[in-house]
PDB file of N, CA and C in Angstrom:
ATOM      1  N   UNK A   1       1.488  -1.698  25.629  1.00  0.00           N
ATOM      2  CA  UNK A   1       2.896  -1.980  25.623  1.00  0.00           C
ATOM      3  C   UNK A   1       3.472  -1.550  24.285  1.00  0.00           C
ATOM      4  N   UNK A   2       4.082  -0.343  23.986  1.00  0.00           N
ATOM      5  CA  UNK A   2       4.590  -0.143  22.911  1.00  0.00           C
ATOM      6  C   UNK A   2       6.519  -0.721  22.962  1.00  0.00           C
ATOM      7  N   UNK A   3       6.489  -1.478  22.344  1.00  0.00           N
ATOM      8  CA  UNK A   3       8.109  -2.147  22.168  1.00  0.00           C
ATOM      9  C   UNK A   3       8.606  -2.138  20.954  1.00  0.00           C
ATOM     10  N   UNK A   4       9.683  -1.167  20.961  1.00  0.00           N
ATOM     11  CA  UNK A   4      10.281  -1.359  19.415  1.00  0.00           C
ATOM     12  C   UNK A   4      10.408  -2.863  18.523  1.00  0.00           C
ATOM     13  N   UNK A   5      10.221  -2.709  17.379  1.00  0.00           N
ATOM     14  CA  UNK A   5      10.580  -4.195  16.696  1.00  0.00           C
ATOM     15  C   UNK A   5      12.146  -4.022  16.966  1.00  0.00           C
ATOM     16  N   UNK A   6      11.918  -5.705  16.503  1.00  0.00           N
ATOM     17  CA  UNK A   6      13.217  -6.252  17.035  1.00  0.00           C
ATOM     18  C   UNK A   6      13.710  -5.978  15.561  1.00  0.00           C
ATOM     19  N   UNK A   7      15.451  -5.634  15.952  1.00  0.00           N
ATOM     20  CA  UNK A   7      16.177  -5.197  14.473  1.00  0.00           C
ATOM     21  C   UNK A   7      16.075  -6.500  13.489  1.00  0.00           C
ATOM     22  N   UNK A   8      16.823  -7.639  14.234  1.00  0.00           N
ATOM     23  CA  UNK A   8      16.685  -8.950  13.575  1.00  0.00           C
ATOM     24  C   UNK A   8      15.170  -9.940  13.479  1.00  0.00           C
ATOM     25  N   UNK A   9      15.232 -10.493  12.480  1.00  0.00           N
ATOM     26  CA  UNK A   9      13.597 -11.477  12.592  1.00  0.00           C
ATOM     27  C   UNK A   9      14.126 -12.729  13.358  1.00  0.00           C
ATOM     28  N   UNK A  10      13.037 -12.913  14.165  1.00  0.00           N
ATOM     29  CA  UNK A  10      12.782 -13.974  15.096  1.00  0.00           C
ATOM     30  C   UNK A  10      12.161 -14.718  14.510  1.00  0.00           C
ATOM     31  N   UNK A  11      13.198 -16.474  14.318  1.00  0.00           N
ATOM     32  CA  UNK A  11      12.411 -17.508  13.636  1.00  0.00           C
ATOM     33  C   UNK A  11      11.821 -18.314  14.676  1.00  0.00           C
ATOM     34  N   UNK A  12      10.983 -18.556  14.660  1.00  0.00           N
ATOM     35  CA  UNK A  12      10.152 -19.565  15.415  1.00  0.00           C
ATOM     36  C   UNK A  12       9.762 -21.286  14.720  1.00  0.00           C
ATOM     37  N   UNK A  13       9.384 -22.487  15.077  1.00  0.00           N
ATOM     38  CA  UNK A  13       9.060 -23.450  14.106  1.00  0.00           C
ATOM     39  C   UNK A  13       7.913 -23.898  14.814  1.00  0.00           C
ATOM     40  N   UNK A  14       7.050 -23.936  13.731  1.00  0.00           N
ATOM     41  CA  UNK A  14       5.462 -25.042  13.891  1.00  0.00           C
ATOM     42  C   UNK A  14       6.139 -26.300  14.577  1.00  0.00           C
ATOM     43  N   UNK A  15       5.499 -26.883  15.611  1.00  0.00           N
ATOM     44  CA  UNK A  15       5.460 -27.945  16.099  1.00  0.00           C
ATOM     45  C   UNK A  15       4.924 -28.800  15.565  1.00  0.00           C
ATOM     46  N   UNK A  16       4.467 -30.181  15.783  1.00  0.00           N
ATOM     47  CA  UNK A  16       4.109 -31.560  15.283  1.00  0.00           C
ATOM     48  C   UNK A  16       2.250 -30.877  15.899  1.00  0.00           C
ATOM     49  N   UNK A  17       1.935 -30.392  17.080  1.00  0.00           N
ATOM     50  CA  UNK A  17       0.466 -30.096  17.186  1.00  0.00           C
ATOM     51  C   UNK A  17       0.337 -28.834  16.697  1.00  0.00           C
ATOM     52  N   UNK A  18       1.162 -28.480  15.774  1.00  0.00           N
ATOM     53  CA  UNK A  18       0.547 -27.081  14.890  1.00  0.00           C
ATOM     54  C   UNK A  18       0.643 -25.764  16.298  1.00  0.00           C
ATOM     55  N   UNK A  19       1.883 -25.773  17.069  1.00  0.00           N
ATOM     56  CA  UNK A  19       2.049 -24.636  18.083  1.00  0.00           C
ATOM     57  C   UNK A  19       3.206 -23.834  17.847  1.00  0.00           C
ATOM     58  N   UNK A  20       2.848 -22.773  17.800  1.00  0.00           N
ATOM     59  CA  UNK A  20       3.921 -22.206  17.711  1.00  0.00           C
ATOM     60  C   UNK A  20       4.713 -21.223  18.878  1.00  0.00           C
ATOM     61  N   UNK A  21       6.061 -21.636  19.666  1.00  0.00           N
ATOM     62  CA  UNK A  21       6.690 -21.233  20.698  1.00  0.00           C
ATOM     63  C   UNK A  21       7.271 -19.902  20.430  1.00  0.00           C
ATOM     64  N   UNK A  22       6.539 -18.743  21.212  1.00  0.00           N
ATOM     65  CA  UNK A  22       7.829 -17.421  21.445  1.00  0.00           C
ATOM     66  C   UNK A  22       8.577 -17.893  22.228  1.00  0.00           C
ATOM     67  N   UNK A  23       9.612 -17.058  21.543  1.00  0.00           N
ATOM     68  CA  UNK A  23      10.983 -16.148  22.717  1.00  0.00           C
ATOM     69  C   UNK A  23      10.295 -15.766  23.773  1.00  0.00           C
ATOM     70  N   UNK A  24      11.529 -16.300  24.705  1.00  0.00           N
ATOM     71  CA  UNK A  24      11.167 -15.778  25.957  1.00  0.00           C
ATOM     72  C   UNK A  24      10.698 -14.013  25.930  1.00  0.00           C
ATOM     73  N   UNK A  25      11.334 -13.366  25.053  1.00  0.00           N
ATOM     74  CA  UNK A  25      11.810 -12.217  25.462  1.00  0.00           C
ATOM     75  C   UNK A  25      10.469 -11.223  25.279  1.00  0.00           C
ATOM     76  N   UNK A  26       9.839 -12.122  24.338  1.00  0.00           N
ATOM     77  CA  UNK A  26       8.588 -11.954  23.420  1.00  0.00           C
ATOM     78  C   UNK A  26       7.709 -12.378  24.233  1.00  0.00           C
ATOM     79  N   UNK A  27       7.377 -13.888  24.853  1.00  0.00           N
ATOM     80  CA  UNK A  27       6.489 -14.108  25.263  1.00  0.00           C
ATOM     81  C   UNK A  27       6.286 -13.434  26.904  1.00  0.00           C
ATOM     82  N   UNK A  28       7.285 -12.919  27.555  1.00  0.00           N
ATOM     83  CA  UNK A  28       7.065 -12.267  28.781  1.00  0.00           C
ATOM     84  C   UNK A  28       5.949 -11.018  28.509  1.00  0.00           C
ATOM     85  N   UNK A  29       5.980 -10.250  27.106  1.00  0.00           N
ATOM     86  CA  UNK A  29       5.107  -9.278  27.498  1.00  0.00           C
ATOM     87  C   UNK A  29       3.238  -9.743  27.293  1.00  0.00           C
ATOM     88  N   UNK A  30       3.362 -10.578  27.490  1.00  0.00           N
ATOM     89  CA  UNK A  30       1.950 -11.016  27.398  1.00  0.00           C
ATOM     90  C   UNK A  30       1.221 -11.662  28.574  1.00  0.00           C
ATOM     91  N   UNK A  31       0.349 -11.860  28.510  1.00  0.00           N
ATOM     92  CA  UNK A  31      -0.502 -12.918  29.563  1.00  0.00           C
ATOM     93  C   UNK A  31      -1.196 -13.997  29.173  1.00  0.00           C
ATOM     94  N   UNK A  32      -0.726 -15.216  29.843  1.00  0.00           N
ATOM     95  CA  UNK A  32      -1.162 -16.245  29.418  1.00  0.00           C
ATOM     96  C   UNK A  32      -3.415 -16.363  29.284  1.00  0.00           C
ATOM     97  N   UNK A  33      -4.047 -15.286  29.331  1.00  0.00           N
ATOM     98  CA  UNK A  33      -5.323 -15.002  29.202  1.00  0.00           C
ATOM     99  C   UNK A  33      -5.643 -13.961  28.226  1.00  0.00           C
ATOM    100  N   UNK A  34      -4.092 -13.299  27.333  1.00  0.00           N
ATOM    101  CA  UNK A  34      -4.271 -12.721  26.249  1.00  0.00           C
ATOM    102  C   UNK A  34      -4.994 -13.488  25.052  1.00  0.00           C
ATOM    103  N   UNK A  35      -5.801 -12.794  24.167  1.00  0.00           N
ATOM    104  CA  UNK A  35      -6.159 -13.202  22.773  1.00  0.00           C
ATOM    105  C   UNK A  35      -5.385 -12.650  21.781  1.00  0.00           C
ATOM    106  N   UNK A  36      -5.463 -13.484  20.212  1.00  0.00           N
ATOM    107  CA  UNK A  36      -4.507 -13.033  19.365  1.00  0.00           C
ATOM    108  C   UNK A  36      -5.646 -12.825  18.051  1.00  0.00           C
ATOM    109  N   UNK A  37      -5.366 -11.774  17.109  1.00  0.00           N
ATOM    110  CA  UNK A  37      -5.928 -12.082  15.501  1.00  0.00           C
ATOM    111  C   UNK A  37      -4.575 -12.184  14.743  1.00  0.00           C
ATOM    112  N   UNK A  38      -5.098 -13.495  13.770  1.00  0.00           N
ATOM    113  CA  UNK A  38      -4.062 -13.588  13.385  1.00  0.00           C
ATOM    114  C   UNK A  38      -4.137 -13.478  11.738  1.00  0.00           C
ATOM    115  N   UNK A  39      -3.732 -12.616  11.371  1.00  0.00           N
ATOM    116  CA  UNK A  39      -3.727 -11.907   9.780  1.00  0.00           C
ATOM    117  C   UNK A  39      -2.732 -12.680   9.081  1.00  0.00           C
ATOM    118  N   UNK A  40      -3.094 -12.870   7.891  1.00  0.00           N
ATOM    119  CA  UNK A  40      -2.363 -13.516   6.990  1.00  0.00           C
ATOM    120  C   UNK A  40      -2.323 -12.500   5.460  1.00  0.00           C
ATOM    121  N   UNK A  41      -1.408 -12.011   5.312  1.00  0.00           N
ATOM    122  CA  UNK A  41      -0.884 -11.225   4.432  1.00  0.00           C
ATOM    123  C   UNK A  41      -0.005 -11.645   2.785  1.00  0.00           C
ATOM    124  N   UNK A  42      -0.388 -12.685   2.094  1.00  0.00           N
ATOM    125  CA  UNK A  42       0.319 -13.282   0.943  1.00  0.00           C
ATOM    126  C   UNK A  42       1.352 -14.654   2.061  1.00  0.00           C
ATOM    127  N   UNK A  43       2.380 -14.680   1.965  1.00  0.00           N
ATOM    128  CA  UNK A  43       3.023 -15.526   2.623  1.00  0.00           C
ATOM    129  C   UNK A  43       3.428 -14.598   4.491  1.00  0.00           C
ATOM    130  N   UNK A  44       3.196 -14.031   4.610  1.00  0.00           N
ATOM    131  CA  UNK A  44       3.216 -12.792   5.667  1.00  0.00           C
ATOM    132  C   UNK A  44       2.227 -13.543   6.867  1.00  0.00           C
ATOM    133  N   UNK A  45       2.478 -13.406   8.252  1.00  0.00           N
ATOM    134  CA  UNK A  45       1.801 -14.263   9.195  1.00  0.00           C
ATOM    135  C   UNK A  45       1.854 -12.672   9.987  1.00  0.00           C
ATOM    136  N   UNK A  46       0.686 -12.030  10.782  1.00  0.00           N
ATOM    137  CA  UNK A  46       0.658 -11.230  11.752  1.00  0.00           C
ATOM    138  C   UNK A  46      -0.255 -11.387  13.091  1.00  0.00           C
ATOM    139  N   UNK A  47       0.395 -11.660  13.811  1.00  0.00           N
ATOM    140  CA  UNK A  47      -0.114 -11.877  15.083  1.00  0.00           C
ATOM    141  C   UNK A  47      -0.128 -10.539  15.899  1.00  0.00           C
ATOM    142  N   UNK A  48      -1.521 -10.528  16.165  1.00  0.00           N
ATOM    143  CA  UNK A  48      -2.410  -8.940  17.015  1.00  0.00           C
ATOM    144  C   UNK A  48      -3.083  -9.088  18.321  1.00  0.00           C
ATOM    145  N   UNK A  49      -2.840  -9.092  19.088  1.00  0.00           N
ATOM    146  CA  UNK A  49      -3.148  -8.733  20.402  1.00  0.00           C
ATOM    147  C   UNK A  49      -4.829  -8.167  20.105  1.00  0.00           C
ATOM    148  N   UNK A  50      -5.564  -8.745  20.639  1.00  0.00           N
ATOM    149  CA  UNK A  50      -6.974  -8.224  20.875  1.00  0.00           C
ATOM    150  C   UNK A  50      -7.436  -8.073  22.447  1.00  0.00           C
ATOM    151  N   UNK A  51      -8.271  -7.370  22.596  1.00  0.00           N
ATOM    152  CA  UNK A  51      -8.934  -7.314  23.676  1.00  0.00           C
ATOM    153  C   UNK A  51     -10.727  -7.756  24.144  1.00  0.00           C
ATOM    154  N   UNK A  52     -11.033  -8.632  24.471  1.00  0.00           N
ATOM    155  CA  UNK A  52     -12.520  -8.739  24.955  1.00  0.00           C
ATOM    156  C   UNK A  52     -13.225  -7.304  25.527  1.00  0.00           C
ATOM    157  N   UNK A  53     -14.256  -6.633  24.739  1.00  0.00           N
ATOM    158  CA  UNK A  53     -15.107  -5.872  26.138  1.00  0.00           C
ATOM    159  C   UNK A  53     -14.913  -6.039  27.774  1.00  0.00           C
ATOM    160  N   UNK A  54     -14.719  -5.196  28.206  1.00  0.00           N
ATOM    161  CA  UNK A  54     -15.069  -4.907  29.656  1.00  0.00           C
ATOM    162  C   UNK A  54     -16.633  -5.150  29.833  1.00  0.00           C
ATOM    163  N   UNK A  55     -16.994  -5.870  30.938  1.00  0.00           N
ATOM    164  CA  UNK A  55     -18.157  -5.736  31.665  1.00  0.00           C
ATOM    165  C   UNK A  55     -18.519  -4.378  31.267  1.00  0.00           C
ATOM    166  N   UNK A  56     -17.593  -3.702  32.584  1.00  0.00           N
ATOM    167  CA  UNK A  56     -18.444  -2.160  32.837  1.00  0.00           C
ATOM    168  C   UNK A  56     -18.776  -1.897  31.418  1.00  0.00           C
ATOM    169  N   UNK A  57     -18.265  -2.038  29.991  1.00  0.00           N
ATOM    170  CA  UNK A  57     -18.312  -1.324  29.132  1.00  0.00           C
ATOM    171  C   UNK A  57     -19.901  -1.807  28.402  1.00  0.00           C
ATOM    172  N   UNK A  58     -20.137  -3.041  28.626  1.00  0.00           N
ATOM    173  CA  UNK A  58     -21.450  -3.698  28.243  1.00  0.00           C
ATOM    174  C   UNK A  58     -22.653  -3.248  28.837  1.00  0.00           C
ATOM    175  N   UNK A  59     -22.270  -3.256  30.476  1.00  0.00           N
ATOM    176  CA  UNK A  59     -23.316  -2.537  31.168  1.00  0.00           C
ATOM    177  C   UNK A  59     -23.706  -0.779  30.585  1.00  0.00           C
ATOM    178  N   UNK A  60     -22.690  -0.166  30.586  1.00  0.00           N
ATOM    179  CA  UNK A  60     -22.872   1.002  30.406  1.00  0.00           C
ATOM    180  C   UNK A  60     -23.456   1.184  28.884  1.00  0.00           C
ATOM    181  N   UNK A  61     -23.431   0.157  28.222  1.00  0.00           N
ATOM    182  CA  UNK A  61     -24.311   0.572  26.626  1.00  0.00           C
ATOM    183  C   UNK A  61     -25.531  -0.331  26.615  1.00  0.00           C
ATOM    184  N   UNK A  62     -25.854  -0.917  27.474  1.00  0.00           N
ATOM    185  CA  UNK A  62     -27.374  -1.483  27.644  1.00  0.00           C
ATOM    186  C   UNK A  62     -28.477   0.219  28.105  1.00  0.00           C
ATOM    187  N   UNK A  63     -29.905  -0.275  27.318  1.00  0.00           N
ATOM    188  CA  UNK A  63     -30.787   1.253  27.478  1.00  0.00           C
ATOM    189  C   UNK A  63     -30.770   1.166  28.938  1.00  0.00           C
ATOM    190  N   UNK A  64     -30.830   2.661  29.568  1.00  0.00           N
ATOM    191  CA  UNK A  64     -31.351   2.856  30.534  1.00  0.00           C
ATOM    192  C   UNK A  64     -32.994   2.391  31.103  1.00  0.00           C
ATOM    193  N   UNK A  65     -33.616   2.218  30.115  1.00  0.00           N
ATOM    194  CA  UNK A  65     -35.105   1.698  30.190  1.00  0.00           C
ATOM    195  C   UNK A  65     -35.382   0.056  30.622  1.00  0.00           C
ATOM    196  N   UNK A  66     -34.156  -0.195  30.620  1.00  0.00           N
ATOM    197  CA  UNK A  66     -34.645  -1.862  30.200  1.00  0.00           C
ATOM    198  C   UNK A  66     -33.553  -2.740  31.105  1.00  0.00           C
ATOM    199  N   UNK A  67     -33.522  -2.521  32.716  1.00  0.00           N
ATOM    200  CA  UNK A  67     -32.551  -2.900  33.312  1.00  0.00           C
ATOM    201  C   UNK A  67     -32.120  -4.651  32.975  1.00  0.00           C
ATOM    202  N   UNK A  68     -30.989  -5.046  33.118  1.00  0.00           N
ATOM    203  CA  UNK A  68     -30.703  -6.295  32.737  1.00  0.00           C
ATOM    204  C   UNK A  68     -31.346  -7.144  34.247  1.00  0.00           C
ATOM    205  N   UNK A  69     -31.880  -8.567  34.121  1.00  0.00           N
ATOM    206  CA  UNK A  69     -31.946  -9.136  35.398  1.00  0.00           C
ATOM    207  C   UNK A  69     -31.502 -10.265  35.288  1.00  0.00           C
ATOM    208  N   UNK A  70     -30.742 -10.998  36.344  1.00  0.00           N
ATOM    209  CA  UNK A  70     -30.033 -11.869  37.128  1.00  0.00           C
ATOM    210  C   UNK A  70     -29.307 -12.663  35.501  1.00  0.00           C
ATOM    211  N   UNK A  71     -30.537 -13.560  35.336  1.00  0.00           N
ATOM    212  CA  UNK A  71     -30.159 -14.307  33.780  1.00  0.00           C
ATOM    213  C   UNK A  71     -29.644 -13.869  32.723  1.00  0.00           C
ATOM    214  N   UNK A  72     -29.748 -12.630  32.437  1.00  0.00           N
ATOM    215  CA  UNK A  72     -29.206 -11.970  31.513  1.00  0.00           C
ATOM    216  C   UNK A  72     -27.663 -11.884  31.929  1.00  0.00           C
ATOM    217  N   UNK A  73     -27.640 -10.749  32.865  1.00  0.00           N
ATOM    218  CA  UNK A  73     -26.380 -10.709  33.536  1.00  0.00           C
ATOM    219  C   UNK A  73     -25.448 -12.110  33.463  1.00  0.00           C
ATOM    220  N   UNK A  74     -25.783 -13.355  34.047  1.00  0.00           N
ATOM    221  CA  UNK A  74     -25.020 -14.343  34.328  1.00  0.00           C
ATOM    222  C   UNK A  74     -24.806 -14.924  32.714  1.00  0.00           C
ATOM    223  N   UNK A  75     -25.799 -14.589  31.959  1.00  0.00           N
ATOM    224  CA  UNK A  75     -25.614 -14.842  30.370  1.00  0.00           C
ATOM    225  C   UNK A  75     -24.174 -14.224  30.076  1.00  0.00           C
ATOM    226  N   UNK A  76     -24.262 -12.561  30.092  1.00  0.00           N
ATOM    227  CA  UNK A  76     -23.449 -11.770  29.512  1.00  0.00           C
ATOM    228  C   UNK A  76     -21.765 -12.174  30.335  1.00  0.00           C
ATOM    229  N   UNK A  77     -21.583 -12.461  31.610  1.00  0.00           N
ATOM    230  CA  UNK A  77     -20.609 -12.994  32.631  1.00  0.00           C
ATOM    231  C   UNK A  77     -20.171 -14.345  31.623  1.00  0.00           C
ATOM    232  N   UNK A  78     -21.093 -15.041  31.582  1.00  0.00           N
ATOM    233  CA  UNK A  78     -20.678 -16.621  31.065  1.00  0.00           C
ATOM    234  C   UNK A  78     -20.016 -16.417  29.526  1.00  0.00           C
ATOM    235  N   UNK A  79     -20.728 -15.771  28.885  1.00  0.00           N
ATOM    236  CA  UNK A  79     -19.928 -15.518  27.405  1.00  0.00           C
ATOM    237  C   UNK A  79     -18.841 -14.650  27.311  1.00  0.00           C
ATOM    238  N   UNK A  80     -18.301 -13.518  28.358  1.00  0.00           N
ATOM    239  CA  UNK A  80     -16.987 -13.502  28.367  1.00  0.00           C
ATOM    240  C   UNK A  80     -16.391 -14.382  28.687  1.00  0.00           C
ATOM    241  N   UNK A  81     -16.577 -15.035  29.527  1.00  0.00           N
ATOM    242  CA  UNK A  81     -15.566 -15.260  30.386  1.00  0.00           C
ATOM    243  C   UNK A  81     -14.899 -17.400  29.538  1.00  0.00           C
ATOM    244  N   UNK A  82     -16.167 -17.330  28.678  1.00  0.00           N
ATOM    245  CA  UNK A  82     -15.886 -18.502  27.580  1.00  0.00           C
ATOM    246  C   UNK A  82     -14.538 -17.531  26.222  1.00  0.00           C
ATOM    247  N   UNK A  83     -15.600 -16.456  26.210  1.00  0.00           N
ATOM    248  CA  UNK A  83     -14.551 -15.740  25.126  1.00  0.00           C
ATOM    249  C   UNK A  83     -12.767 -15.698  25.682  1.00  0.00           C
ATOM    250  N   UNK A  84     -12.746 -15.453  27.031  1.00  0.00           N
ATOM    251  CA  UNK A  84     -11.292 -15.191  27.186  1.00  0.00           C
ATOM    252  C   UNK A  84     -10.534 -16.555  27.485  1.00  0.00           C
ATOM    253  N   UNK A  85     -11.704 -17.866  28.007  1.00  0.00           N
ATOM    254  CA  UNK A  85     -10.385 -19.037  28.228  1.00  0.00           C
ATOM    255  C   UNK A  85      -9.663 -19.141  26.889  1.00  0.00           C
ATOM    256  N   UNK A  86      -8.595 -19.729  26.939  1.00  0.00           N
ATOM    257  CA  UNK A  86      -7.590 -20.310  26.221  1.00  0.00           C
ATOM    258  C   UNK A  86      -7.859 -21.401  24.870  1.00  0.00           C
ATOM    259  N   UNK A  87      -8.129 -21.332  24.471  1.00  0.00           N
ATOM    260  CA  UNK A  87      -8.370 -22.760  23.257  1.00  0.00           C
ATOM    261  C   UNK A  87      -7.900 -24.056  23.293  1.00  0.00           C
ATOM    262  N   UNK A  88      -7.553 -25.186  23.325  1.00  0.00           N
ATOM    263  CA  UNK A  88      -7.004 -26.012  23.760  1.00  0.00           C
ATOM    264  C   UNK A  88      -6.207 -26.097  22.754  1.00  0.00           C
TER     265      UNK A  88
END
């Protein structure tokens, strides 16, 4: 999603549980199963969109010699799929 910055800065405020609410306008381009890094720059806050590996992409860099079986697999399934829930 490439979206121009916005001309004006968008203030947002920390909540009482330490949350912080986008703009609608802002928070539509996302998915509530997106991840964020969040860089801190002197007083500067940057919030980055990350992405988890793809499966296919894990499978396809395991050796050809050494097929994965069942446990492994349901290993590698279970730790994405912890990596992408939500944090509370």
């Amino acid at each position: 999603m490439s979206n121009p910055v916005p001309q004006q800065p968008v203030v947002v405020v920390l909540g009482d549980d330490n949350t912080i609410t986008l703009p609608d306008e802002i928070a539509r381009q996302f998915h509530p199963t997106d991840r964020f890094a969040l860089l801190r720059q002197g007083d500067i806050l940057i919030l980055k969109r990350v992405s988890s590996p793809r499966v296919s992409d894990i499978v396809a860099a395991t050796p050809d010699d050494a097929p994965l079986n069942l446990d492994e697999i349901s290993d590698i399934v279970h730790e994405l799929r912890s990596q992408r829930r939500v944090a509370p």
